[in-house]
C-alpha atoms as a PDB file:
ATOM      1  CA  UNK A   1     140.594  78.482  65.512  1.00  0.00           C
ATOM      2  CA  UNK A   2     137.576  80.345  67.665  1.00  0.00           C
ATOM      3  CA  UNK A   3     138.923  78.238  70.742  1.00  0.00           C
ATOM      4  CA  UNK A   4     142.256  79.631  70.276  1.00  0.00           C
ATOM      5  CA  UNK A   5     141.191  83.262  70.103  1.00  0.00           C
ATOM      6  CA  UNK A   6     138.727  82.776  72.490  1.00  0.00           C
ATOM      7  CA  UNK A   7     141.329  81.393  75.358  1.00  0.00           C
ATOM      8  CA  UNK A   8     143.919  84.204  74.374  1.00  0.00           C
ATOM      9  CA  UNK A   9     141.300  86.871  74.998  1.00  0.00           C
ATOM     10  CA  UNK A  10     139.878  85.019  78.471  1.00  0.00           C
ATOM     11  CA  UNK A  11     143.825  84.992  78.905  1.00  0.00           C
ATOM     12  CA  UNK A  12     144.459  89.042  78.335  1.00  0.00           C
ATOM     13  CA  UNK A  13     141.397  89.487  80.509  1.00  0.00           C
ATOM     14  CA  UNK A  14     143.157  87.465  83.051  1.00  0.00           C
ATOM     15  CA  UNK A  15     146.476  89.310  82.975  1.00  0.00           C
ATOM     16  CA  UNK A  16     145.210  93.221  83.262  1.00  0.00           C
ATOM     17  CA  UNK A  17     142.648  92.112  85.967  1.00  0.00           C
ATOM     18  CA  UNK A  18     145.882  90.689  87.965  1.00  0.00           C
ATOM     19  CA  UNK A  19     148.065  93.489  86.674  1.00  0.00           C
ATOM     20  CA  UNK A  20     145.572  96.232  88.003  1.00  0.00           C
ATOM     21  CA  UNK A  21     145.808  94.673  91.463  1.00  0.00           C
ATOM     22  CA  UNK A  22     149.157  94.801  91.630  1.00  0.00           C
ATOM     23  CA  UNK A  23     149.738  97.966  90.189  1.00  0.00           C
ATOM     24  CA  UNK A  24     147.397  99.446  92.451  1.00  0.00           C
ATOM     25  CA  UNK A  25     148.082  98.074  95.764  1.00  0.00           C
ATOM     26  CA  UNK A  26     150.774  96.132  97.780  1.00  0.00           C
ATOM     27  CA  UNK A  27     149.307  94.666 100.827  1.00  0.00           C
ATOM     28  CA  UNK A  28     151.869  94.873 103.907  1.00  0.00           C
ATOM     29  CA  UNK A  29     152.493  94.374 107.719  1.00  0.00           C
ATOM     30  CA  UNK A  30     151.270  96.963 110.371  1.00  0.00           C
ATOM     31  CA  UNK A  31     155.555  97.484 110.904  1.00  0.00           C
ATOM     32  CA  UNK A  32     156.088  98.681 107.108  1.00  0.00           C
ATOM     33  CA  UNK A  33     152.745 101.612 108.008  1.00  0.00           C
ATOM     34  CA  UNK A  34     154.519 104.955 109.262  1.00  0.00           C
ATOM     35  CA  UNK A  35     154.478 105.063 112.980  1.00  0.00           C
ATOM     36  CA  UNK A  36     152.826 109.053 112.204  1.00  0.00           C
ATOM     37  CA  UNK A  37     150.165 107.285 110.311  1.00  0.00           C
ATOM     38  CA  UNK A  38     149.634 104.594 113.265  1.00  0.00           C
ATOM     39  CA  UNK A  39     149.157 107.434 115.577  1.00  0.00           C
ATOM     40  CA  UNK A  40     146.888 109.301 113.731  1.00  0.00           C
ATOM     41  CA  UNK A  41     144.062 105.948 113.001  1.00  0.00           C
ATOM     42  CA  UNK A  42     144.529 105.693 116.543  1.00  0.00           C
ATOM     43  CA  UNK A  43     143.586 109.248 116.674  1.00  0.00           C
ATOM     44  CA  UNK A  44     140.694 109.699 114.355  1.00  0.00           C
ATOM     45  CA  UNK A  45     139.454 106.190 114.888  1.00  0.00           C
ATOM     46  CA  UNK A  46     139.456 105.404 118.743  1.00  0.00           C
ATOM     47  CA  UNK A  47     138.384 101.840 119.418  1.00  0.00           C
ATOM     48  CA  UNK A  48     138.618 101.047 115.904  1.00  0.00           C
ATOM     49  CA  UNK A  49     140.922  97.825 115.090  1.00  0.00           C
ATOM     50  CA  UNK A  50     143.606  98.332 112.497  1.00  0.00           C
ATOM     51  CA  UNK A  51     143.035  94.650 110.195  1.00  0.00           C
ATOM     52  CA  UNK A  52     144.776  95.123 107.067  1.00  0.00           C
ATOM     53  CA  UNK A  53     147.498  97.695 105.594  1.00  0.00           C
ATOM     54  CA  UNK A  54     148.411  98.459 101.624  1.00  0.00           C
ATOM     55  CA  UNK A  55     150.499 100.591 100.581  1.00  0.00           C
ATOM     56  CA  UNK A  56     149.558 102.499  97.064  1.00  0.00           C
ATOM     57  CA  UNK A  57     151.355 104.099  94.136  1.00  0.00           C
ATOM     58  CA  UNK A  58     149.610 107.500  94.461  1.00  0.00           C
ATOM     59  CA  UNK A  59     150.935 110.734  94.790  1.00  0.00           C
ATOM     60  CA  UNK A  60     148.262 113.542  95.275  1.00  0.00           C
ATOM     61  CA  UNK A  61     149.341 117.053  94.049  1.00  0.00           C
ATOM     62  CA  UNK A  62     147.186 119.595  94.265  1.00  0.00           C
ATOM     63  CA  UNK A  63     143.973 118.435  92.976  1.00  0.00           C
ATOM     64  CA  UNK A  64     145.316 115.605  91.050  1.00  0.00           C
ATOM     65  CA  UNK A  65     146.096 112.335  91.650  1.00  0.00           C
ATOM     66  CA  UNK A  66     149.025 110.615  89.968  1.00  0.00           C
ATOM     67  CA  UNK A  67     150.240 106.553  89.900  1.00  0.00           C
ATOM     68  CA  UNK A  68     153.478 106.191  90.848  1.00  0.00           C
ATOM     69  CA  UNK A  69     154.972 103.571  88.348  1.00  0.00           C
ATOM     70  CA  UNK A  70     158.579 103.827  89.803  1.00  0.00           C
ATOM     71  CA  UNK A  71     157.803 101.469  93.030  1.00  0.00           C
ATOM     72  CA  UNK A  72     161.139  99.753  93.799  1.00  0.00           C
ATOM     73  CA  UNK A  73     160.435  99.543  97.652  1.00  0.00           C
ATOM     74  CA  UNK A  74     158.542 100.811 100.571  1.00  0.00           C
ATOM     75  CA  UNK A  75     159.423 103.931 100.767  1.00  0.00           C
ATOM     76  CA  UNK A  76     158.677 104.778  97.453  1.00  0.00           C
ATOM     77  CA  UNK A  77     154.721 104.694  98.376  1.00  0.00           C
ATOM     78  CA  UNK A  78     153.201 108.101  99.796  1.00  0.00           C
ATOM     79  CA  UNK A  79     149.556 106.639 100.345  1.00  0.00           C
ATOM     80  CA  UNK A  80     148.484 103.978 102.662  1.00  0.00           C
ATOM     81  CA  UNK A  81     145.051 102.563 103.217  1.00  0.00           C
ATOM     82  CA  UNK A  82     143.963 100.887 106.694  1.00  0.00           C
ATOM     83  CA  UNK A  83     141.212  99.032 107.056  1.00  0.00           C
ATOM     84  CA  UNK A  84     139.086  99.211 110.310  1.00  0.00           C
ATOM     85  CA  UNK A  85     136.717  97.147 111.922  1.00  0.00           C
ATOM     86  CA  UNK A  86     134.278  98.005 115.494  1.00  0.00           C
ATOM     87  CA  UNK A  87     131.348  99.392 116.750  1.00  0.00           C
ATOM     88  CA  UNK A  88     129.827  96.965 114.117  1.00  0.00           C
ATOM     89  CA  UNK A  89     131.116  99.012 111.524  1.00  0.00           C
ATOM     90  CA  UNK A  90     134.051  98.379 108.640  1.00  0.00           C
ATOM     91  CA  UNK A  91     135.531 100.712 106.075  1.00  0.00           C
ATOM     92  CA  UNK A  92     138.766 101.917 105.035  1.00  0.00           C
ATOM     93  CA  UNK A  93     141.063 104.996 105.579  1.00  0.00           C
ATOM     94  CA  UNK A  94     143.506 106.341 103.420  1.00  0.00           C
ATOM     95  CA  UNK A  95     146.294 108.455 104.546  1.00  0.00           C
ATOM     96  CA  UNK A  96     149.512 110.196 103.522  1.00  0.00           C
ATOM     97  CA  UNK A  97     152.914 109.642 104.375  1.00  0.00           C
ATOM     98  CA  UNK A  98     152.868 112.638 106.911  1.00  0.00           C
ATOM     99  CA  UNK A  99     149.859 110.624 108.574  1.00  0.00           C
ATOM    100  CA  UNK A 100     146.810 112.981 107.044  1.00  0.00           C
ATOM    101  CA  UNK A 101     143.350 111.830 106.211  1.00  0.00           C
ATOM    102  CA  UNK A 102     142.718 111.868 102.565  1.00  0.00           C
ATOM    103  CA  UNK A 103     139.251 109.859 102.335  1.00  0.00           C
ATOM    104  CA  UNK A 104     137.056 107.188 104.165  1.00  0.00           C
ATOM    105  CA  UNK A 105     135.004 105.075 102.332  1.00  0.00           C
ATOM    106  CA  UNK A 106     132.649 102.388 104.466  1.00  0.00           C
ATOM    107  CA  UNK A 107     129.962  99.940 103.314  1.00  0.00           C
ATOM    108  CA  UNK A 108     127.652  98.622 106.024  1.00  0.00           C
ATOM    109  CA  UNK A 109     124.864  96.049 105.910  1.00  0.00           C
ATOM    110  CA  UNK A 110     121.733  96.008 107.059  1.00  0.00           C
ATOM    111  CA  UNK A 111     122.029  99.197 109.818  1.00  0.00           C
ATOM    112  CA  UNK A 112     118.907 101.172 110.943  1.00  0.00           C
ATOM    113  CA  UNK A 113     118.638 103.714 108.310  1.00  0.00           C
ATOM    114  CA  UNK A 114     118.349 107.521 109.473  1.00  0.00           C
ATOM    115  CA  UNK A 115     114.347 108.560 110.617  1.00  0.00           C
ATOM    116  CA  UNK A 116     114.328 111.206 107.709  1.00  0.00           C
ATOM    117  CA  UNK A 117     115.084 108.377 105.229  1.00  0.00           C
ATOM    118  CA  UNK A 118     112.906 105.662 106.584  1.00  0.00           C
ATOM    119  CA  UNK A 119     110.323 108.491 106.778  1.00  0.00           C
ATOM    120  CA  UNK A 120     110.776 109.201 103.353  1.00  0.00           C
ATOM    121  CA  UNK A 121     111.099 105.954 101.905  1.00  0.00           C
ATOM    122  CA  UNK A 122     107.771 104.757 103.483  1.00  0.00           C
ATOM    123  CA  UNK A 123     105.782 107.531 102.193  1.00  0.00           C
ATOM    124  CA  UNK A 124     107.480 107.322  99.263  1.00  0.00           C
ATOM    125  CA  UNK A 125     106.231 103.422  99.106  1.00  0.00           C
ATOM    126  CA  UNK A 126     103.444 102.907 100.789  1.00  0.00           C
ATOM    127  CA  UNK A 127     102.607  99.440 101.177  1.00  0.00           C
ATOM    128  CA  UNK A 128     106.379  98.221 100.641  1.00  0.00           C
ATOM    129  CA  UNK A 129     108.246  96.481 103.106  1.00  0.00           C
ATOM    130  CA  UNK A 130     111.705  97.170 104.276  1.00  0.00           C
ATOM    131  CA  UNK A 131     113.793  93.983 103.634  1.00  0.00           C
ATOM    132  CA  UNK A 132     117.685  94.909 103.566  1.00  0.00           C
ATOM    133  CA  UNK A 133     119.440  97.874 103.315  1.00  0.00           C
ATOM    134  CA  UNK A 134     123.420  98.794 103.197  1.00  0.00           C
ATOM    135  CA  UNK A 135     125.059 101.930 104.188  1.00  0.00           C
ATOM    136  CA  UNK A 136     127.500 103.420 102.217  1.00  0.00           C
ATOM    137  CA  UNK A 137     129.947 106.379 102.997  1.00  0.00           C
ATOM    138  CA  UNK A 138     132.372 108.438 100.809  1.00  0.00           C
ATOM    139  CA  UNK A 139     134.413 111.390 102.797  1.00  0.00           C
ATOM    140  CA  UNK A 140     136.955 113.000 100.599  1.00  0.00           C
ATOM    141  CA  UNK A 141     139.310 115.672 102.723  1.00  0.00           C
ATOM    142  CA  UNK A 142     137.890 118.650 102.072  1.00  0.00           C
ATOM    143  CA  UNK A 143     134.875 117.893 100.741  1.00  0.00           C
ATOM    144  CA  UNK A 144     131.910 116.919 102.264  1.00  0.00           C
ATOM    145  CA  UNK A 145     130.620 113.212 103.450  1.00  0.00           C
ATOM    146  CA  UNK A 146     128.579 111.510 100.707  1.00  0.00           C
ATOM    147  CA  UNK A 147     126.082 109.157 102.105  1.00  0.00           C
ATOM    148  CA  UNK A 148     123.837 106.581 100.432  1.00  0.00           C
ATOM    149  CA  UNK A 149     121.539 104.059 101.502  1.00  0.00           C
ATOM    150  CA  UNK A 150     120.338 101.231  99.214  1.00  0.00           C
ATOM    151  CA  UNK A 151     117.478  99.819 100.542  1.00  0.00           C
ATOM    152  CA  UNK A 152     115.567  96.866  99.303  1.00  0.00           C
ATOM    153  CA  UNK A 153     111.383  97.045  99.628  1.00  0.00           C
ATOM    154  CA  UNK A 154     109.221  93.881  99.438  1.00  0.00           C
ATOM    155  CA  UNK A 155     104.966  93.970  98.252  1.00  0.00           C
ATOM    156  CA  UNK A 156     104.276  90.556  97.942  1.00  0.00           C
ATOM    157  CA  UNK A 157     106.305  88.737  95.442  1.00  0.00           C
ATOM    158  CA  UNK A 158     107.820  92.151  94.000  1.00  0.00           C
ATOM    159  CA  UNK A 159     111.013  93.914  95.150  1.00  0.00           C
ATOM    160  CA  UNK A 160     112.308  97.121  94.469  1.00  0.00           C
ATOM    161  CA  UNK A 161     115.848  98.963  95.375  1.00  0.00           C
ATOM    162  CA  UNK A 162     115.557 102.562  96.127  1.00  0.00           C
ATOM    163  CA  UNK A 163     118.824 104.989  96.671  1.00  0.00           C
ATOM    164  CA  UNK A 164     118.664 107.866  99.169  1.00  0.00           C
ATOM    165  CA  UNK A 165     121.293 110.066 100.393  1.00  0.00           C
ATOM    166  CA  UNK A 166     121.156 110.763 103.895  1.00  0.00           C
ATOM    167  CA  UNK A 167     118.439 113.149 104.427  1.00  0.00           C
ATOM    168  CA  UNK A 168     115.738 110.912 102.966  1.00  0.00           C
ATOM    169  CA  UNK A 169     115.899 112.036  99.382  1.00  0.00           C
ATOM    170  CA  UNK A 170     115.032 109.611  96.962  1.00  0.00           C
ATOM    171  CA  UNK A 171     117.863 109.657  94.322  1.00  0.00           C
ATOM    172  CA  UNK A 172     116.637 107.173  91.979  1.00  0.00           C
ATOM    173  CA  UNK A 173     113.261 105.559  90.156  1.00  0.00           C
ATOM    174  CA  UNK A 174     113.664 101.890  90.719  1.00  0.00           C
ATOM    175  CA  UNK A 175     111.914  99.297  88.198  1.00  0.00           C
ATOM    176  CA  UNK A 176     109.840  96.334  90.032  1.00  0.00           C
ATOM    177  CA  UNK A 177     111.266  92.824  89.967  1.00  0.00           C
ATOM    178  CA  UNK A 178     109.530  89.320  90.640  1.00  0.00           C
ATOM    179  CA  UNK A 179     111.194  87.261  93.474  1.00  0.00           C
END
């Protein structure tokens, strides 16, 4: 009897991961994208290549943001996220119908963090050694960029992970691990 609850719940968790995708994005061709929002990555991004298109069910009114449940075809969707790749960097763009930039989120790996924050982080940790770090950037229209680094620090066998936000401040206390 456990076995059979125990595959219908693995099974529900199954179905509303899948769901969620679907209900929150429809992957398409670079022909189904507006040709206004075409123009304008081409405009904001120069040199940027355009590698994947979805269209999503949101409608943003005012300050809110609402799913759009009543998708019956392509032109039903007023948001549409691009994602770019170049200048060794990748991250996506979201845009309206009428080709505006709502928000830009990126994630980059292992890029040379900012002076103030390497600064920071090494007095911050003396004796540590930088071993990785990823970049990652959140620009909502209107509001200003949010930038983090994570970056991992070696002593030895230990490792930490400390968060900063751009200007070198150290957003978090991190907790030692073994390696």
């Amino acid at each position: 009897m456990k076995k059979i609850i125990l595959s219908f719940v693995v099974l529900g968790f199954g179905v509303n991961a899948y769901a969620q995708d679907v209900l929150y994005e429809a992957k398409i061709k670079k022909e189904e994208v507006p040709a206004v929002i075409i123009a304008a990555v081409e405009r904001d991004y120069p040199g940027f290549a355009m590698e994947e298109f979805a269209a999503l069910p949101l409608e943003y009114i005012e300050k809110d943001v609402i799913v759009n449940t009543n998708v019956d075809s392509i032109d039903d969707y007023d948001t549409f996220e691009i994602k770019l790749t170049g200048q060794g960097k990748e991250f996506n763009a979201t845009y309206d119908r009428d080709g505006k930039l709502l928000s830009t989120m990126g994630h980059m790996l292992n890029i040379a963090p900012h002076e103030a924050v390497r600064s920071s982080v090494a007095i911050g940790y003396p004796g540590w050694t930088f071993a990785k770090d990823t970049y990652n950037l959140a620009h909502y229209t209107g509001d200003k960029a949010r930038e983090r680094y994570r970056i991992e620090l070696i002593r030895g066998n230990e490792k930490i992970h400390v968060y900063t936000d751009a200007s070198g401040k150290i957003l978090n206390h991190p907790r030692m691990h073994k390696i």
